[in-house]
N, C-alpha and C. Protein backbone atom coordinates (compact mmCIF):
# COMPACT_ATOMS: atom_id res chain seq x y z
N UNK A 1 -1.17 16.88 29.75
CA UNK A 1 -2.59 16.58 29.84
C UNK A 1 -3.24 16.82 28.48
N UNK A 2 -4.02 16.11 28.18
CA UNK A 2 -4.74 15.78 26.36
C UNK A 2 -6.18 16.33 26.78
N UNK A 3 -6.80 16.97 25.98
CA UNK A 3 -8.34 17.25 26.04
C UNK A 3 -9.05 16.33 24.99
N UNK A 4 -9.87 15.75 24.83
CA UNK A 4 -10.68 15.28 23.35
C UNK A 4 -10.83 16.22 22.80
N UNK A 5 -11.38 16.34 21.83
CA UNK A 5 -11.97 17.40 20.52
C UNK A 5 -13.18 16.95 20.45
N UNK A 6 -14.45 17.54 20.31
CA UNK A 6 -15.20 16.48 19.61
C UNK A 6 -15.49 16.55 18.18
N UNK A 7 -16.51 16.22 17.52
CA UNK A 7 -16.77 16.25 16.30
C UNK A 7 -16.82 17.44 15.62
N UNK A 8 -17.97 17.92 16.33
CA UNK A 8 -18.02 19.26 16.09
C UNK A 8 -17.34 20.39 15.51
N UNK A 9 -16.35 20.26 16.69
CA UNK A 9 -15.04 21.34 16.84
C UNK A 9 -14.02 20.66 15.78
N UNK A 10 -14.39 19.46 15.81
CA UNK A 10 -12.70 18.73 14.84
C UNK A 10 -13.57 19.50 13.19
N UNK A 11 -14.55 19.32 13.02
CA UNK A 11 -15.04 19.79 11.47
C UNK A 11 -14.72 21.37 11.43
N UNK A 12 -15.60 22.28 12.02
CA UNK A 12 -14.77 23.37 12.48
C UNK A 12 -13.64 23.60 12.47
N UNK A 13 -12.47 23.08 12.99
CA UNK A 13 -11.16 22.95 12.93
C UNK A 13 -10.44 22.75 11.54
N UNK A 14 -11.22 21.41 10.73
CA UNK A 14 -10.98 21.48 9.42
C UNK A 14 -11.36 22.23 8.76
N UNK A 15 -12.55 22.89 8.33
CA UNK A 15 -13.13 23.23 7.82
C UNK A 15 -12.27 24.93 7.49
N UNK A 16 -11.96 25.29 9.02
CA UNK A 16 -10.96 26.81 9.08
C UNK A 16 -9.11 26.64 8.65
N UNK A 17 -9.17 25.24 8.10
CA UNK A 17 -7.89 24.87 7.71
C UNK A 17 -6.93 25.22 8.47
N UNK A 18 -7.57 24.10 10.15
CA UNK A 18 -6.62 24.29 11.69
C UNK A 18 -5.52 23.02 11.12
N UNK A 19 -6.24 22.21 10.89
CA UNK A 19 -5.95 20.57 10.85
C UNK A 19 -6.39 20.08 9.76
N UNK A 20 -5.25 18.87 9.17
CA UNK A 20 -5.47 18.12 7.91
C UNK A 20 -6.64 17.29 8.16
N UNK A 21 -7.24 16.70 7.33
CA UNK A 21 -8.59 15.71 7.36
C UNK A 21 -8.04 14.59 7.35
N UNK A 22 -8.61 14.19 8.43
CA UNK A 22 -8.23 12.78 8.81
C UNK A 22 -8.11 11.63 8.02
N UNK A 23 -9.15 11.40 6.83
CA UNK A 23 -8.66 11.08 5.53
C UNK A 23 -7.45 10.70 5.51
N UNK A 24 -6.86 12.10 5.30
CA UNK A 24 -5.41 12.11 4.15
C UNK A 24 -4.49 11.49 5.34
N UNK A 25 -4.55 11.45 6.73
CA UNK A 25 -3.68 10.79 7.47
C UNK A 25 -3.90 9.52 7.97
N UNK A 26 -5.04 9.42 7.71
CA UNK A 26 -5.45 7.36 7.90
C UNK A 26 -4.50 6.98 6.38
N UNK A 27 -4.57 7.62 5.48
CA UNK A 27 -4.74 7.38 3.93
C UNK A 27 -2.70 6.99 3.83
N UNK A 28 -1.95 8.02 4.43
CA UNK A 28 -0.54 7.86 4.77
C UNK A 28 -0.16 7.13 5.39
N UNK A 29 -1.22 6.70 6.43
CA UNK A 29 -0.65 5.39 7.43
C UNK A 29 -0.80 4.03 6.68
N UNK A 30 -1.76 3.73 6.65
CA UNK A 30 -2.09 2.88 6.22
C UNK A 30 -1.24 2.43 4.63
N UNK A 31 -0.77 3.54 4.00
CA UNK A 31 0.32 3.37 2.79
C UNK A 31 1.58 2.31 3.14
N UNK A 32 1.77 2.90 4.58
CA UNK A 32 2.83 2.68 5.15
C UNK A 32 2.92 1.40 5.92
N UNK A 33 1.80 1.34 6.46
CA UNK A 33 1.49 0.22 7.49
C UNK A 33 0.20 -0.52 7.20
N UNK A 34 0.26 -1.20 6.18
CA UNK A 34 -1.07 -2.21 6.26
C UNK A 34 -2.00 -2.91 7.83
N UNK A 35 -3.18 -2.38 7.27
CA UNK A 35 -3.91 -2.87 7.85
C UNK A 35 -5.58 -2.21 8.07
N UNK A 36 -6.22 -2.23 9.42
CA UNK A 36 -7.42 -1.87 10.00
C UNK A 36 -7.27 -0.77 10.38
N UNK A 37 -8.14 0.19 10.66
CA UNK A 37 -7.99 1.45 11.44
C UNK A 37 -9.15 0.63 12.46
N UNK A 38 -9.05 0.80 13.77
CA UNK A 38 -9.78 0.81 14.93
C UNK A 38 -10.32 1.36 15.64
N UNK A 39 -9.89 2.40 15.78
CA UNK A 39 -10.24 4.16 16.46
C UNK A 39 -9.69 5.27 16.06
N UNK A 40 -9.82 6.68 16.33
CA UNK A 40 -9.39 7.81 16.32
C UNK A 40 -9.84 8.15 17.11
N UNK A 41 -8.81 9.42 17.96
CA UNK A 41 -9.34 10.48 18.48
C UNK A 41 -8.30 11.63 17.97
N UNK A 42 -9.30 12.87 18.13
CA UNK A 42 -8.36 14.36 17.86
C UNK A 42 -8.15 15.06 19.23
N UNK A 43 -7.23 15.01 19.83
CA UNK A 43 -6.95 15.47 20.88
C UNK A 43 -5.84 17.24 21.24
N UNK A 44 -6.37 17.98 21.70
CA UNK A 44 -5.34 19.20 22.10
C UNK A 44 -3.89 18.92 22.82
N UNK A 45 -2.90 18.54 22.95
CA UNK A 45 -1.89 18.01 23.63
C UNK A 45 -1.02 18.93 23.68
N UNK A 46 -0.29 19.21 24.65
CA UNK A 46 0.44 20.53 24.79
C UNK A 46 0.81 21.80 23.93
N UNK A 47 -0.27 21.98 23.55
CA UNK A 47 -0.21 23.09 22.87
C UNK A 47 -0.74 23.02 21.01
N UNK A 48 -0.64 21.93 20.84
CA UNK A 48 -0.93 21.76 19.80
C UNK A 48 -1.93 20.47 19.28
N UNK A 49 -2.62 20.25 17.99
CA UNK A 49 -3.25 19.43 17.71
C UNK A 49 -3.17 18.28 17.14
N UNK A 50 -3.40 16.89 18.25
CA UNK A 50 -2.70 15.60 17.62
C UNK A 50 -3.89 14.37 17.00
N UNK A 51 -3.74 13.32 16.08
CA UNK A 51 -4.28 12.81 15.84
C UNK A 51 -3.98 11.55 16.92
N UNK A 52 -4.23 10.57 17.50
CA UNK A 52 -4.58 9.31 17.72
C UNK A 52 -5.07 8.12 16.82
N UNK A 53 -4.37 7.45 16.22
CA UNK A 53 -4.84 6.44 15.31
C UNK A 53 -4.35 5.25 16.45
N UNK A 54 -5.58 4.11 16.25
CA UNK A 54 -4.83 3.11 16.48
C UNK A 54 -5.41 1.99 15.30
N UNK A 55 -4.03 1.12 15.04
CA UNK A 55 -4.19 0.05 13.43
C UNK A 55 -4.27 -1.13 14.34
N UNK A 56 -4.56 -1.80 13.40
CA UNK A 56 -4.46 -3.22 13.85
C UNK A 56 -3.62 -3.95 12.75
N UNK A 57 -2.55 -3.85 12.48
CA UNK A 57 -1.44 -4.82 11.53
C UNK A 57 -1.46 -5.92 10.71
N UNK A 58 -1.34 -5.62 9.66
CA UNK A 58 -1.64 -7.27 8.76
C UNK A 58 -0.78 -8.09 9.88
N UNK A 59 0.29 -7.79 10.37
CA UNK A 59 0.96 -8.26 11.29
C UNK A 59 0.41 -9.09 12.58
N UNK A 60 -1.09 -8.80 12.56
CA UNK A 60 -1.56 -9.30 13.54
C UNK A 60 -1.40 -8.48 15.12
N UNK A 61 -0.39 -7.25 15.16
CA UNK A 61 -0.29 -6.57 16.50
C UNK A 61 -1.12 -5.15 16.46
N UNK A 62 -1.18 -4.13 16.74
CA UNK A 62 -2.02 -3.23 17.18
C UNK A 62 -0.65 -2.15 17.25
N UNK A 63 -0.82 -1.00 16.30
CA UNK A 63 -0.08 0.61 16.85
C UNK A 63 -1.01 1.24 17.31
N UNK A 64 -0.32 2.16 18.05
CA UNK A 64 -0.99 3.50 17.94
C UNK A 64 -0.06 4.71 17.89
N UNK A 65 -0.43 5.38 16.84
CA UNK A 65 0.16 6.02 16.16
C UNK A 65 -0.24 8.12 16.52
N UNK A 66 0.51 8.61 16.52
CA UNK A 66 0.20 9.88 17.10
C UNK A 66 0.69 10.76 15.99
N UNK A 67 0.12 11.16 15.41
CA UNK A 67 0.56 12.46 14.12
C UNK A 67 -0.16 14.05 14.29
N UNK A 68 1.14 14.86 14.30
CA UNK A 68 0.86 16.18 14.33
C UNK A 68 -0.66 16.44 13.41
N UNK A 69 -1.77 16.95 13.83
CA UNK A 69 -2.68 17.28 12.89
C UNK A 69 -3.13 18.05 11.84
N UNK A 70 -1.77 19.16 12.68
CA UNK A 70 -1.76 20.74 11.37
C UNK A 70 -0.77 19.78 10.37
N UNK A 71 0.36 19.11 10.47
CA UNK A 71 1.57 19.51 9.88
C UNK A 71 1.72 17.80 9.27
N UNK A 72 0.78 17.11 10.01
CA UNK A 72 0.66 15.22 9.29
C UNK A 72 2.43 14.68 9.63
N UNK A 73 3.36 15.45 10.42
CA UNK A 73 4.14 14.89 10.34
C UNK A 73 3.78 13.49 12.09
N UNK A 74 4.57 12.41 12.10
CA UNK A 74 4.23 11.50 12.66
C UNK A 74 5.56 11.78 14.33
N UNK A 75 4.23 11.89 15.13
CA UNK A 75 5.10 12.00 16.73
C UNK A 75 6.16 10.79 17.05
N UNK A 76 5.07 9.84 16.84
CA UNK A 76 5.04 8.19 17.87
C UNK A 76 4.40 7.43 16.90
N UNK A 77 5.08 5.84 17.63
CA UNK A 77 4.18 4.83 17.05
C UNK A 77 4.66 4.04 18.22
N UNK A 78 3.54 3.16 18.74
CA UNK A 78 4.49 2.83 19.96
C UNK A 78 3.25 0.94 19.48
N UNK A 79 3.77 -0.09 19.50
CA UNK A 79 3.13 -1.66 18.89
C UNK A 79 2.94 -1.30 20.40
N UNK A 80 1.24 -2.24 20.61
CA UNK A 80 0.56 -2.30 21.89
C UNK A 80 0.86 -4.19 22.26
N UNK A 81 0.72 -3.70 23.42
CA UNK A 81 1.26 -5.40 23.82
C UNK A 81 -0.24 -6.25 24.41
């Protein structure tokens, strides 16, 4: 089960150097994977803090992409159909 974060708490969170700034992990994806960013959310997920990106692909398809938030390393990427 995932909680949202909201704004608030996600600046807070950065700010106490919980979680990388979202920045620097749109900034890695997007290195990697051309394209749009569409949404974010920062979500609590079993125990720990995940990012939610979803791209939209020079490719023309849609990820969404799940990266650890303390540690920027990348969970998932799963192309949306």
């Amino acid at each position: 089960l995932a909680t949202d974060i909201g704004h608030e708490a996600s600046r807070r969170l950065r700010r106490d150097g919980v979680i990388l700034p979202l920045g620097d992990i749109v900034g890695g994806i997007t290195q990697q994977w051309p394209g749009r960013v569409l949404d974010t959310e920062l979500e609590r997920e079993h125990g720990r803090y995940v990012y939610e990106i979803e791209l939209l692909g020079d490719d023309g398809h849609v990820y969404e992409f799940e990266i650890d938030a303390q540690s920027g390393r990348r969970l998932d990427v799963e192309r949306e159909h």
